[in-house]
N, C-alpha and C. Protein backbone atom coordinates (compact mmCIF):
# COMPACT_ATOMS: atom_id res chain seq x y z
N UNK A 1 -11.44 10.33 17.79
CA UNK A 1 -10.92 10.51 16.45
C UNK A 1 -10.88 9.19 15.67
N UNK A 2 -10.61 7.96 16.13
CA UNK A 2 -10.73 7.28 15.65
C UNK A 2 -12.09 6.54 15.19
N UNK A 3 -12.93 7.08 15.87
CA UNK A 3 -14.16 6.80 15.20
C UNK A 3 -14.57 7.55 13.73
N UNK A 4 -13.66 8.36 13.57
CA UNK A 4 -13.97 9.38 12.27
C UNK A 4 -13.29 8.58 11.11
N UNK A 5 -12.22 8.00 11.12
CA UNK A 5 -11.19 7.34 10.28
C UNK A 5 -11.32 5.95 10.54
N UNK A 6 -11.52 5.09 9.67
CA UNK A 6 -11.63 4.03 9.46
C UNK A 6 -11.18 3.13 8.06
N UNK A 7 -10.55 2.46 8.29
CA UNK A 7 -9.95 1.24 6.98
C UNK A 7 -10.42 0.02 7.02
N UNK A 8 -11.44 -0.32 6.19
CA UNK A 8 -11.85 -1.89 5.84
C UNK A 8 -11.22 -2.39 5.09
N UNK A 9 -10.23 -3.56 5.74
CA UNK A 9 -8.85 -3.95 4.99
C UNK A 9 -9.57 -5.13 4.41
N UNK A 10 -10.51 -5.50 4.55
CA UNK A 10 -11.72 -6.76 3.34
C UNK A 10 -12.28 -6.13 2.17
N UNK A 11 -12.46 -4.57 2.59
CA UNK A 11 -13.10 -3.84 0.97
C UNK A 11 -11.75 -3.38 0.32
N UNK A 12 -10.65 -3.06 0.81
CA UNK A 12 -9.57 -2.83 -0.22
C UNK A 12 -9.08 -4.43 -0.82
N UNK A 13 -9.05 -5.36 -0.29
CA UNK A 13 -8.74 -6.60 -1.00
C UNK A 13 -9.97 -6.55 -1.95
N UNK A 14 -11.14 -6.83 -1.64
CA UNK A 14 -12.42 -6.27 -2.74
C UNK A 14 -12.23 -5.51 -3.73
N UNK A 15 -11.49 -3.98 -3.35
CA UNK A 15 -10.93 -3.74 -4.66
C UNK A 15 -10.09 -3.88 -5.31
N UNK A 16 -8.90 -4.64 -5.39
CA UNK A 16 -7.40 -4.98 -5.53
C UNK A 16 -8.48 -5.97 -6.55
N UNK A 17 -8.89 -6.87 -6.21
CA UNK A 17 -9.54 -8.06 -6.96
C UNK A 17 -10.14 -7.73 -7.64
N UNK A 18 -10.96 -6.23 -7.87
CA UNK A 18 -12.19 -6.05 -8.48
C UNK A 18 -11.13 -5.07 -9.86
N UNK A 19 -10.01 -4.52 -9.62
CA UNK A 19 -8.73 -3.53 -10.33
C UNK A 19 -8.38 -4.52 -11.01
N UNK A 20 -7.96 -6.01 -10.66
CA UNK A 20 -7.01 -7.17 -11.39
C UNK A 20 -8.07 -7.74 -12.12
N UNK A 21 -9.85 -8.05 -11.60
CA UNK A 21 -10.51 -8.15 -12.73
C UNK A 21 -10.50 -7.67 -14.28
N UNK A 22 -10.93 -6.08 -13.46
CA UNK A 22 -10.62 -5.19 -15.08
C UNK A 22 -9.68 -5.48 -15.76
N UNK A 23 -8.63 -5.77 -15.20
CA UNK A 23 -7.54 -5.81 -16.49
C UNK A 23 -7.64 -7.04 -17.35
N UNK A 24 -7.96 -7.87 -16.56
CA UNK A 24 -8.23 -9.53 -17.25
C UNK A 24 -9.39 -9.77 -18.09
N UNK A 25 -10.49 -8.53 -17.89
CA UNK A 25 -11.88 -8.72 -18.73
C UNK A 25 -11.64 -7.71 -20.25
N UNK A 26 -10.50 -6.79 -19.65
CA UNK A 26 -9.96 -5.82 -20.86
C UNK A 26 -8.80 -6.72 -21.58
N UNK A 27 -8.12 -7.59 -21.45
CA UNK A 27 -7.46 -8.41 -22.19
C UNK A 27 -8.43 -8.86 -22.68
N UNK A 28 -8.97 -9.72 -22.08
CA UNK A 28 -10.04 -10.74 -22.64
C UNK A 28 -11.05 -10.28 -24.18
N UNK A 29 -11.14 -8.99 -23.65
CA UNK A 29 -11.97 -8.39 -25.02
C UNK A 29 -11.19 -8.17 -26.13
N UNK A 30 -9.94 -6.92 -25.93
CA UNK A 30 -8.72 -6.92 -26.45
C UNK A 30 -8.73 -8.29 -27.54
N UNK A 31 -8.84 -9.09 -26.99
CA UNK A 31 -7.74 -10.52 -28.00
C UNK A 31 -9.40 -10.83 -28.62
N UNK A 32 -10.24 -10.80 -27.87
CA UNK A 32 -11.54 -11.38 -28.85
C UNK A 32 -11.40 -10.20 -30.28
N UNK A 33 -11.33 -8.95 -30.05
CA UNK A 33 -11.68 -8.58 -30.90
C UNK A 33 -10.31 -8.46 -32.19
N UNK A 34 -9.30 -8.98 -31.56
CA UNK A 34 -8.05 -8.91 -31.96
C UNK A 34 -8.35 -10.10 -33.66
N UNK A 35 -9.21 -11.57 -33.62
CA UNK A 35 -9.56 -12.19 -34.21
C UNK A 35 -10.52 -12.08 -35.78
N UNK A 36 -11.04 -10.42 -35.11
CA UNK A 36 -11.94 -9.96 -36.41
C UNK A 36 -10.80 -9.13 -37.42
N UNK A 37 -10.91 -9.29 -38.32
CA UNK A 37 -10.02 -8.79 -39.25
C UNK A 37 -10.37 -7.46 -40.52
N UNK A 38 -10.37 -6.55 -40.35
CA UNK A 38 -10.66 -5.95 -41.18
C UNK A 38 -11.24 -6.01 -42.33
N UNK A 39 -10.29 -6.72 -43.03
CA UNK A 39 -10.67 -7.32 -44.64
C UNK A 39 -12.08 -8.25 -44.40
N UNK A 40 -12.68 -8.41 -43.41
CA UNK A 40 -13.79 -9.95 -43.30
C UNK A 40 -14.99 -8.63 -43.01
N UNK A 41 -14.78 -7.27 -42.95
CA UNK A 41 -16.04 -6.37 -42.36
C UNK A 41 -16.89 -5.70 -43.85
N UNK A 42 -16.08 -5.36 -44.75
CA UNK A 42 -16.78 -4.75 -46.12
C UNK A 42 -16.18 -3.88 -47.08
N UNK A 43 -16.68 -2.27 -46.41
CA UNK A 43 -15.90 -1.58 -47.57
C UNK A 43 -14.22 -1.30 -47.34
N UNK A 44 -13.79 -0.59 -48.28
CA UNK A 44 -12.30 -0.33 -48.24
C UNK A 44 -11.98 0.83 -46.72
N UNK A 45 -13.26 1.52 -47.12
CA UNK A 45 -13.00 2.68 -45.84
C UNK A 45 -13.57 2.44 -44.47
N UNK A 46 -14.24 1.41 -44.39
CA UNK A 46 -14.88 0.58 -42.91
C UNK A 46 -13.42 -0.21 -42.63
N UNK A 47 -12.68 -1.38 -43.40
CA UNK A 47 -11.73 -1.88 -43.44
C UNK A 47 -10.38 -0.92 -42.33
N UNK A 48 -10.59 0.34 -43.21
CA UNK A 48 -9.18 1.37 -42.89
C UNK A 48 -9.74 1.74 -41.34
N UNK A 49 -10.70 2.09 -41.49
CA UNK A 49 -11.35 2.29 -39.94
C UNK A 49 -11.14 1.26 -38.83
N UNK A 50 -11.65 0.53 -39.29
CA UNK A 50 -11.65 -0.67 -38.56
C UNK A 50 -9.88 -1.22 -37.86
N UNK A 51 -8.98 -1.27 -38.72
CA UNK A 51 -7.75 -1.43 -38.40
C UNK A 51 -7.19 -0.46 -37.44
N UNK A 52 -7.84 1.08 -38.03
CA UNK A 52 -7.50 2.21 -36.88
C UNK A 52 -7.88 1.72 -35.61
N UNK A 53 -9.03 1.09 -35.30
CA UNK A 53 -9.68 1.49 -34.53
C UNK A 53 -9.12 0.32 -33.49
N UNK A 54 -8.64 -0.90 -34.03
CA UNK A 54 -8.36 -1.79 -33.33
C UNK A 54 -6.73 -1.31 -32.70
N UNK A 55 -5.50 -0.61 -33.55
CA UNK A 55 -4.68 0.39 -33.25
C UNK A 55 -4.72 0.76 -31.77
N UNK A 56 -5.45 1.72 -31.88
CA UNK A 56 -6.30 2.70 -30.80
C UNK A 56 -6.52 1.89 -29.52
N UNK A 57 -7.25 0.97 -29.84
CA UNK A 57 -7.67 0.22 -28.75
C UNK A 57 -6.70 -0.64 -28.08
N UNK A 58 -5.60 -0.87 -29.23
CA UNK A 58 -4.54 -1.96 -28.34
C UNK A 58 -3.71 -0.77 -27.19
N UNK A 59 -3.46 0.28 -28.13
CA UNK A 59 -2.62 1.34 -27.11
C UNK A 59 -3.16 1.70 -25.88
N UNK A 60 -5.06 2.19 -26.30
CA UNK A 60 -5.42 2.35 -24.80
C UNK A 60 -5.71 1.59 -24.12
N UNK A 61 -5.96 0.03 -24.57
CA UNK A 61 -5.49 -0.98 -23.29
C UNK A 61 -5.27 -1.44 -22.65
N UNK A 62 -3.69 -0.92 -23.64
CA UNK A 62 -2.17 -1.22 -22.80
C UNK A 62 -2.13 0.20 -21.56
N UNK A 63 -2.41 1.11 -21.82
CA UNK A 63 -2.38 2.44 -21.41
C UNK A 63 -3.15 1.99 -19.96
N UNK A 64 -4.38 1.52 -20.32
CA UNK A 64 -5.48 1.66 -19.35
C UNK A 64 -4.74 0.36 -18.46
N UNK A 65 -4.25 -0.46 -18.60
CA UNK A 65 -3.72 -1.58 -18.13
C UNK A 65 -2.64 -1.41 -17.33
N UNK A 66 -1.73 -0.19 -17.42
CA UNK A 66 -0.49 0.40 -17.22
C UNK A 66 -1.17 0.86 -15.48
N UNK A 67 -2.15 1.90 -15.89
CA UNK A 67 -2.34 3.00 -14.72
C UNK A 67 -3.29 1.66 -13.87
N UNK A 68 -4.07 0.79 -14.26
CA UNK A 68 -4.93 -0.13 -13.03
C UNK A 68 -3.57 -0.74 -12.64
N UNK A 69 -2.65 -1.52 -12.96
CA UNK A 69 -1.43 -2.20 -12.46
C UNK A 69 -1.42 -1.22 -11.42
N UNK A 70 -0.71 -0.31 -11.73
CA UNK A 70 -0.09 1.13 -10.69
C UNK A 70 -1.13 1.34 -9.51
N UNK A 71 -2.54 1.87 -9.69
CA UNK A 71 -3.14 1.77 -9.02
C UNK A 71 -3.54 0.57 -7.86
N UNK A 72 -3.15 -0.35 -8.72
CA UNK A 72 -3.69 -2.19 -8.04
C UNK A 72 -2.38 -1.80 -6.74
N UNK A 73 -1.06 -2.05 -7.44
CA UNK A 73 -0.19 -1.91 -6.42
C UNK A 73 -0.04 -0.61 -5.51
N UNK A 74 -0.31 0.45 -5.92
CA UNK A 74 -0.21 1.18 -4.58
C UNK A 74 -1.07 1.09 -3.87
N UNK A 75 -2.49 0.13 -4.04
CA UNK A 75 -3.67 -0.10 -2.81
C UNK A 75 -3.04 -1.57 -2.19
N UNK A 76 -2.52 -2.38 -2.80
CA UNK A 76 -1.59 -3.45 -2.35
C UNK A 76 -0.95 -2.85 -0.90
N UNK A 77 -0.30 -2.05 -1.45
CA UNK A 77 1.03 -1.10 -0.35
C UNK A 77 0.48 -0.89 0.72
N UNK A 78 -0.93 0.07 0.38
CA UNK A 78 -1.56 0.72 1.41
C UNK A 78 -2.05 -0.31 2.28
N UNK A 79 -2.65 -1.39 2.26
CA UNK A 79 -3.44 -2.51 2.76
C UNK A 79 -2.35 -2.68 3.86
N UNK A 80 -1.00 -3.10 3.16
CA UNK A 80 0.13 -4.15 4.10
C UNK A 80 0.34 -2.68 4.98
N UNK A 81 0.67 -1.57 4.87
CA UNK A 81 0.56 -0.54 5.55
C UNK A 81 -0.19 -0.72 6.77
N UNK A 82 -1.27 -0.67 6.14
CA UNK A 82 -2.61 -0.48 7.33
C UNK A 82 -2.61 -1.63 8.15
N UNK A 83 -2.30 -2.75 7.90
CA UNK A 83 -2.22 -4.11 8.20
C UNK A 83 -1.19 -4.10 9.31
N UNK A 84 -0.09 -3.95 9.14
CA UNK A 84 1.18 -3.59 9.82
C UNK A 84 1.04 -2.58 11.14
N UNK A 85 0.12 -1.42 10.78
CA UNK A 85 0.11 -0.77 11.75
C UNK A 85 -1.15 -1.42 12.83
N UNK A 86 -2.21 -2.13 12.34
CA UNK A 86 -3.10 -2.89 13.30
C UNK A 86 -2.33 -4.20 14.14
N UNK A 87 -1.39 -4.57 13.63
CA UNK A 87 -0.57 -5.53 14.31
C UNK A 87 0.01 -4.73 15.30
N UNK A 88 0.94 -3.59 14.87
CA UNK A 88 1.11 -2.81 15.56
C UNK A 88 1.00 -2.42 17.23
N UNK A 89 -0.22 -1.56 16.84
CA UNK A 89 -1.33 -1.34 17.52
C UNK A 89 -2.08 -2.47 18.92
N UNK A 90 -2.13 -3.36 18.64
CA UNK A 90 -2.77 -4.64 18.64
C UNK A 90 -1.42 -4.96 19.76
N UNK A 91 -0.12 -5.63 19.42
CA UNK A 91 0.92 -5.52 19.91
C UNK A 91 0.88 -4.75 21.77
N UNK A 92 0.66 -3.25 20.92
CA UNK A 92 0.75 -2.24 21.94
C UNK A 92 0.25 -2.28 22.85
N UNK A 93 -1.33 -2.35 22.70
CA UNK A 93 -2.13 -2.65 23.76
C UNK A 93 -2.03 -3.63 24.82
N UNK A 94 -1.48 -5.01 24.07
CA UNK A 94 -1.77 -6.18 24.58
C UNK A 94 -0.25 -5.97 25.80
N UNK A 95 0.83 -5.22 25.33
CA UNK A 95 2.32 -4.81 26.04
C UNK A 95 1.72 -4.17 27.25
N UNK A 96 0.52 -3.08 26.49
CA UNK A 96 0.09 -2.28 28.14
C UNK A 96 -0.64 -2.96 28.76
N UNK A 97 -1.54 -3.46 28.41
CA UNK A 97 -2.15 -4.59 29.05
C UNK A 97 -1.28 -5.56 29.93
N UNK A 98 -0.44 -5.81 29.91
CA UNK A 98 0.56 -6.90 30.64
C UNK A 98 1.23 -6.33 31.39
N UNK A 99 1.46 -5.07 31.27
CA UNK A 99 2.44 -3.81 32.38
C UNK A 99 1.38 -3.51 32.86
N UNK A 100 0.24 -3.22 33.01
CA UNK A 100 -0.77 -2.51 33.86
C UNK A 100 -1.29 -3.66 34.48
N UNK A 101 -1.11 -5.24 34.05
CA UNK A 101 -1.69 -5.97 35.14
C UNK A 101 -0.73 -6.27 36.05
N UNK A 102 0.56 -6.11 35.63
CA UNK A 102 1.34 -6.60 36.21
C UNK A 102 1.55 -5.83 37.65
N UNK A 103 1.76 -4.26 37.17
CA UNK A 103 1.59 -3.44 38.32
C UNK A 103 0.96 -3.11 39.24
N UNK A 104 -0.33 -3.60 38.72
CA UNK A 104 -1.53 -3.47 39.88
C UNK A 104 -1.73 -4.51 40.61
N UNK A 105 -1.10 -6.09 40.23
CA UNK A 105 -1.16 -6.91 41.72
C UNK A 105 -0.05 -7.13 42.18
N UNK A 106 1.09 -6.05 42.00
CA UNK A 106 2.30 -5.84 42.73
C UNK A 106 1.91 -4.89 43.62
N UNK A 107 1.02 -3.66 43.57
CA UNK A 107 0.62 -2.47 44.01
C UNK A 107 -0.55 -3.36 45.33
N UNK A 108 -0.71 -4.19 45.02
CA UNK A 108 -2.26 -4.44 46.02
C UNK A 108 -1.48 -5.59 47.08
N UNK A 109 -0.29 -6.18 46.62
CA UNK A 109 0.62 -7.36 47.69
C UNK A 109 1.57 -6.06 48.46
């Protein structure tokens, strides 16, 4: 069974990094475009658009910025999870490992 289930705790840091990217390349655009100003584009109704549109974009963002945070940290969670239980694990073995050697050259004296 355990060959069926598997966690690559190097590709979830891969994505944690690749989640905290996005948000930093979506600021990054965010504020570039934050600099263009309506009044500097033309007509009155490109202008009105244009202000909408920058509106829009700060909310979904922030929005889109909200749910990658959330997402970033509950793969955070999951990692130290998975992490914890390979220590675990790891632990366990090495416990039986030391009771099963122990017993078998008590068993052979």
């Amino acid at each position: 069974m355990g060959e069926q289930f598997k966690t690559d705790l190097q590709q979830l840091e891969t994505f944690i990094r690749t989640l905290e990217g996005c948000v930093q390349e979506l600021n990054e655009a965010r504020t570039a475009l934050a600099h263009v100003r309506a009044d500097q584009i033309g007509t009155q109704r490109l202008d009105e658009s244009c202000d909408g549109f920058q509106d829009r974009w700060k909310y979904g963002a922030e929005q889109t910025k909200k749910m990658i945070d959330a997402i970033s940290e509950g793969v955070k969670t999951n990692k130290k999870a998975y992490e914890a239980v390979e220590e675990a694990l790891d632990r366990a073995f090495k416990d039986i490992g030391k009771t099963s050697m122990g017993t078998g050259s008590r068993g052979a004296a």
